[in-house]
PDB file of N, CA and C in Angstrom:
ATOM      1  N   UNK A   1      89.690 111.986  82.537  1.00  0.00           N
ATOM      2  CA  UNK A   1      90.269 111.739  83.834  1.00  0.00           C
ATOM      3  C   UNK A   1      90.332 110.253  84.148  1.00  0.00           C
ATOM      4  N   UNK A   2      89.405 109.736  83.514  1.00  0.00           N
ATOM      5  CA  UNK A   2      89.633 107.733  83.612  1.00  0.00           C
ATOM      6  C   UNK A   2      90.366 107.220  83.478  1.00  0.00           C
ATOM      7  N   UNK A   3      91.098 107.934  82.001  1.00  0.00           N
ATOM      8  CA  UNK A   3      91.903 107.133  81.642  1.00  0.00           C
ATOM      9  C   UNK A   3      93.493 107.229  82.152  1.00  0.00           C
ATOM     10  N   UNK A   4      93.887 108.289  83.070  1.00  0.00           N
ATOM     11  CA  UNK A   4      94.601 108.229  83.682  1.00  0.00           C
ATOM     12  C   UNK A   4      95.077 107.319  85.329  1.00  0.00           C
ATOM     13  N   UNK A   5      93.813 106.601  85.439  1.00  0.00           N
ATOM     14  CA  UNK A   5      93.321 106.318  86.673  1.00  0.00           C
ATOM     15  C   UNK A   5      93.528 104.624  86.148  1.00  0.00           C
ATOM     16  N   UNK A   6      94.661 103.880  86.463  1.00  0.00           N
ATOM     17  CA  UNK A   6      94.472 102.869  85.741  1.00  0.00           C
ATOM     18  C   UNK A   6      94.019 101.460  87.049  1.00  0.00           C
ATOM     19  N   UNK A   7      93.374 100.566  86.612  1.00  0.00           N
ATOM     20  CA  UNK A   7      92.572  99.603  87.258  1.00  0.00           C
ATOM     21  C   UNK A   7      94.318  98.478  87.769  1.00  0.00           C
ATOM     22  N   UNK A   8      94.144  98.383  89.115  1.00  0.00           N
ATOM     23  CA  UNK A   8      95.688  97.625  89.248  1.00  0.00           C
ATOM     24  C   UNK A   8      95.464  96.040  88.781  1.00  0.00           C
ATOM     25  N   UNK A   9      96.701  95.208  88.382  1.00  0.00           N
ATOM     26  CA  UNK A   9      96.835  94.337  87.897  1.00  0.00           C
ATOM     27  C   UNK A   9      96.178  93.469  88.934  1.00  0.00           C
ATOM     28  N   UNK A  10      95.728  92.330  88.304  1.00  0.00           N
ATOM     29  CA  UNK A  10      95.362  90.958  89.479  1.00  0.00           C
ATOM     30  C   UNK A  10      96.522  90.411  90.209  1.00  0.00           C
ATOM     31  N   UNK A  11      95.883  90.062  91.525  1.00  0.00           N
ATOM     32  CA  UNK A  11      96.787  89.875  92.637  1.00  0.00           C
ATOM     33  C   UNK A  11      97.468  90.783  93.014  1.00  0.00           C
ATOM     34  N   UNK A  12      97.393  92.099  92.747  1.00  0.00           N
ATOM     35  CA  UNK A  12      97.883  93.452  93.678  1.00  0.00           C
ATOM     36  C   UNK A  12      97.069  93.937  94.527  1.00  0.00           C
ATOM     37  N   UNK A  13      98.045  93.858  95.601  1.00  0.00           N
ATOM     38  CA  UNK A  13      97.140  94.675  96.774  1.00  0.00           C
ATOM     39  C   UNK A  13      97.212  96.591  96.716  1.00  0.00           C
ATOM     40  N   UNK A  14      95.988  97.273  96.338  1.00  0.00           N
ATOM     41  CA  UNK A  14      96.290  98.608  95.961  1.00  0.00           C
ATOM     42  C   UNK A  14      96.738  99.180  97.578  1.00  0.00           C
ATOM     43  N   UNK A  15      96.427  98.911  98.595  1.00  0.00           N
ATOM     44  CA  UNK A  15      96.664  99.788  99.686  1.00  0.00           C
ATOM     45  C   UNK A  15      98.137  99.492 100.071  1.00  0.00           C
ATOM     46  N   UNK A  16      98.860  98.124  99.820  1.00  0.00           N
ATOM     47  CA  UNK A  16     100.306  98.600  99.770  1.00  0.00           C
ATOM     48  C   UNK A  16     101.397  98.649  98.904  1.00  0.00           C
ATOM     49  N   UNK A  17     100.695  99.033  97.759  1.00  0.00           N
ATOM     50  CA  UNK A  17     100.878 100.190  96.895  1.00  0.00           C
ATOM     51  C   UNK A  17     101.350 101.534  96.693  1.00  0.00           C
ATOM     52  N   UNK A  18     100.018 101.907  97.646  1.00  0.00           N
ATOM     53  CA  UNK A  18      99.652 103.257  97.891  1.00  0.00           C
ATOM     54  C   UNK A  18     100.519 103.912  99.347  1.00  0.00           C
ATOM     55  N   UNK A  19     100.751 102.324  99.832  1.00  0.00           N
ATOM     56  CA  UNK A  19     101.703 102.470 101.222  1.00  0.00           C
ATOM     57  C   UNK A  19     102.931 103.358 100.591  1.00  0.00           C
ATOM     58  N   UNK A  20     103.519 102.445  99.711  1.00  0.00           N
ATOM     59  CA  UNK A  20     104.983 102.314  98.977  1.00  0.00           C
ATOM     60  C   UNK A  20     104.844 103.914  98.543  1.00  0.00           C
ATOM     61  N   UNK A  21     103.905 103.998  97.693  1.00  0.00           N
ATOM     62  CA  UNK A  21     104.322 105.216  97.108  1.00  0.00           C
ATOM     63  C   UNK A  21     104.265 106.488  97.853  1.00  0.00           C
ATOM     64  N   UNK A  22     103.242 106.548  99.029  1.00  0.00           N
ATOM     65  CA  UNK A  22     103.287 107.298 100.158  1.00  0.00           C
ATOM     66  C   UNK A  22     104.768 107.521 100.902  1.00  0.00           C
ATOM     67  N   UNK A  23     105.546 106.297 101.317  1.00  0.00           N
ATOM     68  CA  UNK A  23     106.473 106.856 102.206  1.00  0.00           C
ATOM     69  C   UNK A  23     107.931 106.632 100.830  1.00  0.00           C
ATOM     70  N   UNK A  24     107.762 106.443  99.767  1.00  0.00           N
ATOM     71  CA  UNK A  24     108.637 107.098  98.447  1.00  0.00           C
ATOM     72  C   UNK A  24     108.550 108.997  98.669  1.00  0.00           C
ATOM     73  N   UNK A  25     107.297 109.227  98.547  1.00  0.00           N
ATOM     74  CA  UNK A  25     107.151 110.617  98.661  1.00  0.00           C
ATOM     75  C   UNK A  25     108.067 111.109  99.567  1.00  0.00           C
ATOM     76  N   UNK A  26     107.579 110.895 100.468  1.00  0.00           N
ATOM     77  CA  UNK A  26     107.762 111.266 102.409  1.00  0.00           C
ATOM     78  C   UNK A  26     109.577 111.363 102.009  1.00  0.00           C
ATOM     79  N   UNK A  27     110.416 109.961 101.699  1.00  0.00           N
ATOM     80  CA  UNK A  27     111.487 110.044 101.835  1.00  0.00           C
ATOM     81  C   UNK A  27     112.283 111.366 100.733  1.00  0.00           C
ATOM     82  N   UNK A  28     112.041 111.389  99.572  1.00  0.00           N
ATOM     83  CA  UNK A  28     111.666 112.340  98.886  1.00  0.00           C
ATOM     84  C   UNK A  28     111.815 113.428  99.205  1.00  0.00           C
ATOM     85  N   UNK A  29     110.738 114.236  99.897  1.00  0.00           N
ATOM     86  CA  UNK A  29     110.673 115.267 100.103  1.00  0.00           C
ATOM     87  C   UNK A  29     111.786 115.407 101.215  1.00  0.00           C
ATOM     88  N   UNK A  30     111.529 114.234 102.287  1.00  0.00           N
ATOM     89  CA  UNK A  30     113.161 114.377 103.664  1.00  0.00           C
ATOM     90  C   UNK A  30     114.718 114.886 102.990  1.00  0.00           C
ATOM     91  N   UNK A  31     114.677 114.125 101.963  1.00  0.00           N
ATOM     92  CA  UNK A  31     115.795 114.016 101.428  1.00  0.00           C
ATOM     93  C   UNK A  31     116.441 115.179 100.648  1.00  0.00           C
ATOM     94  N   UNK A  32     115.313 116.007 100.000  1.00  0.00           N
ATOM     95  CA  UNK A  32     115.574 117.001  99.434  1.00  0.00           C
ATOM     96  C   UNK A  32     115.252 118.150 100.011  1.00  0.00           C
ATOM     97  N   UNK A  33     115.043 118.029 101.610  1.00  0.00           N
ATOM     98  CA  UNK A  33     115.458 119.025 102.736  1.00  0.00           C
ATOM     99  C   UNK A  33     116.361 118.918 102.920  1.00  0.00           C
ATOM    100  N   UNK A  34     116.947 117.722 103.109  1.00  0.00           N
ATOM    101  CA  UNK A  34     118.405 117.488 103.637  1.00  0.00           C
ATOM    102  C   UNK A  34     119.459 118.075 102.720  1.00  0.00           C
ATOM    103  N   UNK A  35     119.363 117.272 101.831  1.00  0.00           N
ATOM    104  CA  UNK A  35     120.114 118.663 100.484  1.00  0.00           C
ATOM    105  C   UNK A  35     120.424 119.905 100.286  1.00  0.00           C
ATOM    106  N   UNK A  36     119.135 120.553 100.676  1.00  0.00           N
ATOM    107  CA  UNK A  36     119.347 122.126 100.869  1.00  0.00           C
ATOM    108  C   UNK A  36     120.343 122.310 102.192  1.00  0.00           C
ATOM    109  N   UNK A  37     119.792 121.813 103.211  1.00  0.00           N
ATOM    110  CA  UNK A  37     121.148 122.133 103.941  1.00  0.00           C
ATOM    111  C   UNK A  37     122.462 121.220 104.298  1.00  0.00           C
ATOM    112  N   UNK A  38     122.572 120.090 103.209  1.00  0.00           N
ATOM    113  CA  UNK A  38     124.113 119.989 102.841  1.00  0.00           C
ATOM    114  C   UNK A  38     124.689 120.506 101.832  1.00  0.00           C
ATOM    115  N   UNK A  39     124.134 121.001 100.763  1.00  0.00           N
ATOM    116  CA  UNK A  39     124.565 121.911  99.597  1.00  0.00           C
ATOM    117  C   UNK A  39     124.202 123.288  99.318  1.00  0.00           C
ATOM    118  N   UNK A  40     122.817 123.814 100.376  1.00  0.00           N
ATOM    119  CA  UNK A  40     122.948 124.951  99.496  1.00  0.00           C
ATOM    120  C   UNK A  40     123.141 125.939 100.806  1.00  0.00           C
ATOM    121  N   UNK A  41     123.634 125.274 101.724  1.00  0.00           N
ATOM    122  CA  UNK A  41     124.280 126.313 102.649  1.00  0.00           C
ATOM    123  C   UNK A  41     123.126 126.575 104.049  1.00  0.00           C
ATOM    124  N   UNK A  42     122.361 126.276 103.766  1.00  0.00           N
ATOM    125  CA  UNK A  42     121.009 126.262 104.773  1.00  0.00           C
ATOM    126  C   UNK A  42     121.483 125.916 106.128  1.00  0.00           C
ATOM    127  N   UNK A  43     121.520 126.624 107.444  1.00  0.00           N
ATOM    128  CA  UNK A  43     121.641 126.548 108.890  1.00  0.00           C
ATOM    129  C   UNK A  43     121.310 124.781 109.447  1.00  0.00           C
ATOM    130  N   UNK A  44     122.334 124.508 109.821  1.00  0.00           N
ATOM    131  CA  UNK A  44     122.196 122.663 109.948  1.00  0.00           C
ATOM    132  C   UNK A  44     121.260 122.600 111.498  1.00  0.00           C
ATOM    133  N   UNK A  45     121.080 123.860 112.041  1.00  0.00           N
ATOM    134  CA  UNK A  45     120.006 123.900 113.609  1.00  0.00           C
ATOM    135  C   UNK A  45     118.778 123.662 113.001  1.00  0.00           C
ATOM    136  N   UNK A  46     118.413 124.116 112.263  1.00  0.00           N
ATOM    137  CA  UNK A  46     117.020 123.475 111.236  1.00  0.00           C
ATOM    138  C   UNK A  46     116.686 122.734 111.267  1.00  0.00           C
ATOM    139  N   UNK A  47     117.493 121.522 110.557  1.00  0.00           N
ATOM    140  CA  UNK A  47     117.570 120.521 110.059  1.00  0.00           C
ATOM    141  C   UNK A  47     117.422 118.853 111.298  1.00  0.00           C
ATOM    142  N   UNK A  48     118.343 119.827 112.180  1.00  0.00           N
ATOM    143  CA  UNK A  48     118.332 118.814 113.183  1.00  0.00           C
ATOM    144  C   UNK A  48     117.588 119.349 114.434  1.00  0.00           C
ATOM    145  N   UNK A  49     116.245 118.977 114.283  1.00  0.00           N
ATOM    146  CA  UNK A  49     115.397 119.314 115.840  1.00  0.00           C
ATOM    147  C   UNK A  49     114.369 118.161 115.858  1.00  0.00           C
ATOM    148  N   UNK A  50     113.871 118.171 116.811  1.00  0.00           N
ATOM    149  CA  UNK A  50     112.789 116.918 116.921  1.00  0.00           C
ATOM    150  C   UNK A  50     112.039 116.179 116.381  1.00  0.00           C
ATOM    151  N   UNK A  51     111.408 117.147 115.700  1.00  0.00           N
ATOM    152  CA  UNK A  51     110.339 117.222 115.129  1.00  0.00           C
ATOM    153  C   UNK A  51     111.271 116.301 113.558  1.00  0.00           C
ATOM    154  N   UNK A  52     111.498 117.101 113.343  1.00  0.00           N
ATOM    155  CA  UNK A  52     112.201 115.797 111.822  1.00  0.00           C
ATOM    156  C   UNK A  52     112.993 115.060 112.162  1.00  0.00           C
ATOM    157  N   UNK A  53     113.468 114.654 113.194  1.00  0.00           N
ATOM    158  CA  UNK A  53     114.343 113.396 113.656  1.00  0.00           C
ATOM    159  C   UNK A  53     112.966 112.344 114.280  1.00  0.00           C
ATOM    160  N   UNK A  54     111.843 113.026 114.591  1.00  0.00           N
ATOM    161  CA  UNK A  54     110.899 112.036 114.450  1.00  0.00           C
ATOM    162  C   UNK A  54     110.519 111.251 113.351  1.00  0.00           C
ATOM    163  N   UNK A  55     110.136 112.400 112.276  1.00  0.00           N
ATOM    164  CA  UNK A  55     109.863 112.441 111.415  1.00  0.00           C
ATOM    165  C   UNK A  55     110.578 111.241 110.563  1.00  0.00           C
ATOM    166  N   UNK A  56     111.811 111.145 110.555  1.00  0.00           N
ATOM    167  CA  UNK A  56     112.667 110.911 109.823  1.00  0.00           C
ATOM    168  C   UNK A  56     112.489 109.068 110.312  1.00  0.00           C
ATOM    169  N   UNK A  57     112.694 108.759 111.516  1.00  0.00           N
ATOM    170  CA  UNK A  57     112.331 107.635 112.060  1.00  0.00           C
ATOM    171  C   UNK A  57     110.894 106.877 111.434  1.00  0.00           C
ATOM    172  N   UNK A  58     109.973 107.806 111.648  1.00  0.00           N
ATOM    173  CA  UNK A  58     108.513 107.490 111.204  1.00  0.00           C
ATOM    174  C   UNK A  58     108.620 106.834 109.899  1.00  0.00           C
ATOM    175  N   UNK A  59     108.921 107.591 108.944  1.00  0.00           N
ATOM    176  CA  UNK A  59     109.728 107.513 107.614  1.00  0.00           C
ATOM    177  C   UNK A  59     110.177 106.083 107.462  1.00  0.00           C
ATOM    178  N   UNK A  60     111.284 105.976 107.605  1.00  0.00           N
ATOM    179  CA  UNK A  60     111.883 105.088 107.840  1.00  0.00           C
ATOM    180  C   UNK A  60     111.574 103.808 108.209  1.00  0.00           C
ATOM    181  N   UNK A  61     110.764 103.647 109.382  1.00  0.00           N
ATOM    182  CA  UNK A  61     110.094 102.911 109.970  1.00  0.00           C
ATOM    183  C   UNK A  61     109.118 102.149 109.094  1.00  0.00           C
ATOM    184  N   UNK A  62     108.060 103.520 108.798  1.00  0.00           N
ATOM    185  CA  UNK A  62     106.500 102.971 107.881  1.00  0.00           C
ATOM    186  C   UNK A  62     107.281 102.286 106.550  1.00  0.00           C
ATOM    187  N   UNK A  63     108.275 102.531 106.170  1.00  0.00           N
ATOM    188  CA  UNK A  63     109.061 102.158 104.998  1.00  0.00           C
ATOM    189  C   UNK A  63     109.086 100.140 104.927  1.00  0.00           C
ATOM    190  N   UNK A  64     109.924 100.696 105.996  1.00  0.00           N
ATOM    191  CA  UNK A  64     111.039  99.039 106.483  1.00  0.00           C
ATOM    192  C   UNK A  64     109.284  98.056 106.807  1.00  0.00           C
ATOM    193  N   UNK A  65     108.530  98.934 107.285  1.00  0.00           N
ATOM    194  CA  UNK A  65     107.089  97.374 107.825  1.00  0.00           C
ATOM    195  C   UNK A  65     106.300  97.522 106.509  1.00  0.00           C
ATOM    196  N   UNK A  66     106.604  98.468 105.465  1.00  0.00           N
ATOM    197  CA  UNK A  66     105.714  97.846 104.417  1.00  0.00           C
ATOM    198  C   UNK A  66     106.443  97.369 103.931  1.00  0.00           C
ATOM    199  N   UNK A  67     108.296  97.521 103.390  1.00  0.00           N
ATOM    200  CA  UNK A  67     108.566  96.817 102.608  1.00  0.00           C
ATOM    201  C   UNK A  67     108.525  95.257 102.892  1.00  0.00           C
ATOM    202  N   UNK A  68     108.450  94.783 104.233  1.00  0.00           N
ATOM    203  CA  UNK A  68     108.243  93.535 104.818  1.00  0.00           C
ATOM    204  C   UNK A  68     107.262  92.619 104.407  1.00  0.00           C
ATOM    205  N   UNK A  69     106.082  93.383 104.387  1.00  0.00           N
ATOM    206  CA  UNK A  69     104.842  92.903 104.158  1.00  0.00           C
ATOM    207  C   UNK A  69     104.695  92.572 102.426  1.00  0.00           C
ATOM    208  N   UNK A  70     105.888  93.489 101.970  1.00  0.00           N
ATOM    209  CA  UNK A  70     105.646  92.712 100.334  1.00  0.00           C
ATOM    210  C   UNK A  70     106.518  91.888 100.054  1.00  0.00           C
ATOM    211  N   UNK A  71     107.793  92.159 101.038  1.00  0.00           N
ATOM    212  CA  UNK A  71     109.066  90.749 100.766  1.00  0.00           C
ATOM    213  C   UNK A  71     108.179  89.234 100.877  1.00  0.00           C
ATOM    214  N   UNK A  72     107.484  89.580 101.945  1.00  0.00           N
ATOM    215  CA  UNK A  72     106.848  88.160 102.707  1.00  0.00           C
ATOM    216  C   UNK A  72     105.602  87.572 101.152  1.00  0.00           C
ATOM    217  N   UNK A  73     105.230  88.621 100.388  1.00  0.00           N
ATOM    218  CA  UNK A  73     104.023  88.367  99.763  1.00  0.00           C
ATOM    219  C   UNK A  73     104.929  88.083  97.849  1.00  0.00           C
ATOM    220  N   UNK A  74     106.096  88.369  98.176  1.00  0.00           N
ATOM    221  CA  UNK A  74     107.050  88.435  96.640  1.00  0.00           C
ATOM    222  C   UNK A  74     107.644  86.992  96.301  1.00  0.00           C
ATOM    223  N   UNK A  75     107.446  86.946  95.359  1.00  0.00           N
ATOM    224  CA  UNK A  75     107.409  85.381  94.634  1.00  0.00           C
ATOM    225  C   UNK A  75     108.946  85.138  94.524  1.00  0.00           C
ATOM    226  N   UNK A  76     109.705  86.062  93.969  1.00  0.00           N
ATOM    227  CA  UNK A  76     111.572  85.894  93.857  1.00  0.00           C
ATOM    228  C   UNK A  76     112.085  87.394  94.931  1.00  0.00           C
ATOM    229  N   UNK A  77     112.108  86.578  95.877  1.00  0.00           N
ATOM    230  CA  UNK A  77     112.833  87.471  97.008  1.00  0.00           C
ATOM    231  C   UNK A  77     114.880  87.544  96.660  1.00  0.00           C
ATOM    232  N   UNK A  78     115.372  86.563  96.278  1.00  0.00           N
ATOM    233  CA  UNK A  78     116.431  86.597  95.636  1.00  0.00           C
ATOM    234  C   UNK A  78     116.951  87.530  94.317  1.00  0.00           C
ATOM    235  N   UNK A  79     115.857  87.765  93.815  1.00  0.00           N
ATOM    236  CA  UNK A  79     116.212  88.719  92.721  1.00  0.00           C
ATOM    237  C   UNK A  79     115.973  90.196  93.305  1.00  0.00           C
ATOM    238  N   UNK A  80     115.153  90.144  94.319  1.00  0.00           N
ATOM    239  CA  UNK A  80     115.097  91.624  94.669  1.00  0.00           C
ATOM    240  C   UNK A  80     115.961  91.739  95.488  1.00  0.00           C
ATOM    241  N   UNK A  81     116.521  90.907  96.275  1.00  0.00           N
ATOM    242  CA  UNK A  81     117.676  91.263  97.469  1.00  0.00           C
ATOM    243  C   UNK A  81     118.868  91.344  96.293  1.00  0.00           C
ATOM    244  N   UNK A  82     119.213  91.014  95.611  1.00  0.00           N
ATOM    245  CA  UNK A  82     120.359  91.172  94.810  1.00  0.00           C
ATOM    246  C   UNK A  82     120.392  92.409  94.343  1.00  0.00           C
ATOM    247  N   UNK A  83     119.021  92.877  93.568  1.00  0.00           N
ATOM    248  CA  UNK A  83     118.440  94.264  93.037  1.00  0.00           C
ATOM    249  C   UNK A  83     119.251  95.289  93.882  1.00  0.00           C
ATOM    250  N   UNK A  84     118.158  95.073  95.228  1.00  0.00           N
ATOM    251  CA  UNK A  84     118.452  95.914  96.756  1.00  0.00           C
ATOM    252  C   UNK A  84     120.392  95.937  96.653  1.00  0.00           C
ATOM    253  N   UNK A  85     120.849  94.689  96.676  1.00  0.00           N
ATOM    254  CA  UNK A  85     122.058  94.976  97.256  1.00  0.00           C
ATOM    255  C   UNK A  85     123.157  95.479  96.162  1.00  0.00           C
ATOM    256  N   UNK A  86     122.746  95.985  94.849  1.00  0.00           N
ATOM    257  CA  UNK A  86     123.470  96.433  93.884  1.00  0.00           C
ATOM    258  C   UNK A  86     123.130  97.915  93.909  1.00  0.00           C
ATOM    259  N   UNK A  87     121.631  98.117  94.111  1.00  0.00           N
ATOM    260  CA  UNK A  87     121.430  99.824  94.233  1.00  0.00           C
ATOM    261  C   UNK A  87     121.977 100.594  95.199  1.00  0.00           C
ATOM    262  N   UNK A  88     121.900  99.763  96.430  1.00  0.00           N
ATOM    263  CA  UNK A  88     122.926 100.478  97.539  1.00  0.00           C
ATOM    264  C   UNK A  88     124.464 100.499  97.366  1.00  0.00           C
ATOM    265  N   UNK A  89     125.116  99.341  96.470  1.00  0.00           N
ATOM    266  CA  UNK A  89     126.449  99.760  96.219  1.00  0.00           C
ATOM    267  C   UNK A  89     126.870 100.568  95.365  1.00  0.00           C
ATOM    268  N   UNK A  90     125.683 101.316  94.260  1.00  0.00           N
ATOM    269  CA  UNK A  90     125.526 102.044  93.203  1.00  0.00           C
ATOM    270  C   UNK A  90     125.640 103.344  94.004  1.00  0.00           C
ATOM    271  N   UNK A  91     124.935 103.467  95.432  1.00  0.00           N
ATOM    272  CA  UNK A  91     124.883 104.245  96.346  1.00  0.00           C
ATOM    273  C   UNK A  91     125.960 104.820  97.177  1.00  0.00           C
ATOM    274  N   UNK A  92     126.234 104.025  97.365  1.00  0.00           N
ATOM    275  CA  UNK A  92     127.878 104.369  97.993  1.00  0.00           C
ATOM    276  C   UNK A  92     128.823 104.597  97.308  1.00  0.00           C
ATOM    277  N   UNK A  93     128.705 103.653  96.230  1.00  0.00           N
ATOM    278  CA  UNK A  93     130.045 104.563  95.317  1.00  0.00           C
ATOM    279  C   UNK A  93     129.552 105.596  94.957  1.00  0.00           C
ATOM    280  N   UNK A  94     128.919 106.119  94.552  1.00  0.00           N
ATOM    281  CA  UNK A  94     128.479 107.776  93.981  1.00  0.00           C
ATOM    282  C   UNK A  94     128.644 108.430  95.265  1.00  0.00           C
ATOM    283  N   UNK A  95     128.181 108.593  96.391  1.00  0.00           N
ATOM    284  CA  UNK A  95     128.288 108.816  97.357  1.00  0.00           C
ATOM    285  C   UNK A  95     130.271 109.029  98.196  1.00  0.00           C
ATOM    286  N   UNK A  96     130.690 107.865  97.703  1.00  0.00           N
ATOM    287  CA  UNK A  96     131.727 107.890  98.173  1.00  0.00           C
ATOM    288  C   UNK A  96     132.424 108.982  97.439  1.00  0.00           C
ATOM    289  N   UNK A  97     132.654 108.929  95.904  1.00  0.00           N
ATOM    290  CA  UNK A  97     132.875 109.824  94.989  1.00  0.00           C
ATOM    291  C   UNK A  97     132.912 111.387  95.229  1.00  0.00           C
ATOM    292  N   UNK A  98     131.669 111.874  95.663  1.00  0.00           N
ATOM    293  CA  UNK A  98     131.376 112.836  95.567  1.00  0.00           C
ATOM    294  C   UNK A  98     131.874 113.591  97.511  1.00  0.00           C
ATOM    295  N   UNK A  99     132.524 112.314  98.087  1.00  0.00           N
ATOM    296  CA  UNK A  99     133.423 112.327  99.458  1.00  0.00           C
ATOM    297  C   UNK A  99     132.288 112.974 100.499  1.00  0.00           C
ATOM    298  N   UNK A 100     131.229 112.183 100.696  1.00  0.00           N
ATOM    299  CA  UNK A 100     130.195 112.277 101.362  1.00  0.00           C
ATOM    300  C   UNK A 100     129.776 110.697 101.475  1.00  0.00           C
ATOM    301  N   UNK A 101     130.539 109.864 101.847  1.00  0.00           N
ATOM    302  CA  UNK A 101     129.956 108.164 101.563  1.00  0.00           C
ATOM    303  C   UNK A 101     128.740 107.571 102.630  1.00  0.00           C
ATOM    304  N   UNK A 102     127.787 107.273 101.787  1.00  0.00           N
ATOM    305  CA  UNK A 102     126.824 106.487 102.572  1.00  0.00           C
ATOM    306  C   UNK A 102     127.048 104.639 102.467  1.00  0.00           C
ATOM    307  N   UNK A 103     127.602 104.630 103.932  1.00  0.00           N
ATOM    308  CA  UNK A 103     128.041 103.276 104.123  1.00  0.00           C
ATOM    309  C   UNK A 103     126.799 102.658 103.784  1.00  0.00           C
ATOM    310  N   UNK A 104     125.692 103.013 105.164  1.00  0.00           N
ATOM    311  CA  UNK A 104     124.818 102.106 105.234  1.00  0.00           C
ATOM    312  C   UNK A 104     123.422 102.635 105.011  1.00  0.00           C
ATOM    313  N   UNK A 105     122.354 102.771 104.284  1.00  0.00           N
ATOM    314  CA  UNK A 105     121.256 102.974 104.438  1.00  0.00           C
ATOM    315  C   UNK A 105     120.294 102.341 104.149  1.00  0.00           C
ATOM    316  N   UNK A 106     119.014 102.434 103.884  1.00  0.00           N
ATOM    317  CA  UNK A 106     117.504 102.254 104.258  1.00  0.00           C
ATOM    318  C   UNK A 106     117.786 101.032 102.978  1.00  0.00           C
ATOM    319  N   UNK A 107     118.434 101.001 101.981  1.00  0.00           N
ATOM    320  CA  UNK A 107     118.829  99.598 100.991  1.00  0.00           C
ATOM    321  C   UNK A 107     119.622  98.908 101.153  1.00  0.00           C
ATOM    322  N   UNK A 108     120.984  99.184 101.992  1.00  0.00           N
ATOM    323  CA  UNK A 108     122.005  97.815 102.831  1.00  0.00           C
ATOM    324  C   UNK A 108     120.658  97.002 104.009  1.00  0.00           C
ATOM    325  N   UNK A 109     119.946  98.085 104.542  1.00  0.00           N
ATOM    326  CA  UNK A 109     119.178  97.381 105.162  1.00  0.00           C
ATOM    327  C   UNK A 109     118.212  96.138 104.980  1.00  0.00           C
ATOM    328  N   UNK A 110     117.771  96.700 104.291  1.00  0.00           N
ATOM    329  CA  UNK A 110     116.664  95.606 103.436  1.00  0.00           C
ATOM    330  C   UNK A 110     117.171  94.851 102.544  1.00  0.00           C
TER     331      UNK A 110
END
């Protein structure tokens, strides 16, 4: 079981890390609710009630203030905003393609 458990590199902070990979999950799992009821036919009253439009904000939110906290702590912020701004156009065109286009999301943002 140790050896799966690996010791993080020097100069990593493990708790926002553990942030990142926490609201990766979170979006994750949102996302592949959302799916079921844009593709597999699932009642869209579900989908849209409080409780996950909170949710979804929260998400979102805890996302955008950790990714902040590592832009501010990242040595080539230029290579990752370029990164960022090629995956979201990777995003939209597939998106657009498939005639469901996501103009703007959580990676035009950042």
């Amino acid at each position: 079981m140790r050896k799966l458990i690996k010791k993080a590199s020097p100069g990593r902070i493990e708790i926002l890390d553990g942030a990142r990979g926490f609201t990766i999950i979170l979006m994750i799992i949102y996302h592949f609710m959302y799916d079921l009821y844009a593709f597999a036919g699932l009642p869209y009253e579900n989908m849209y009630n409080p409780m996950l439009n909170a949710l979804q904000k929260f998400i979102a939110g805890l996302f955008i203030f950790v990714s902040g906290i590592c832009c501010r702590l990242s040595r080539n912020n230029l290579r990752r905003g370029i990164e960022l701004l090629v995956c979201g156009a990777v995003i939209t065109a597939v998106t657009w393609l498939m005639g469901m286009p996501a103009w703007f999301g959580i990676l035009h943002f950042l």
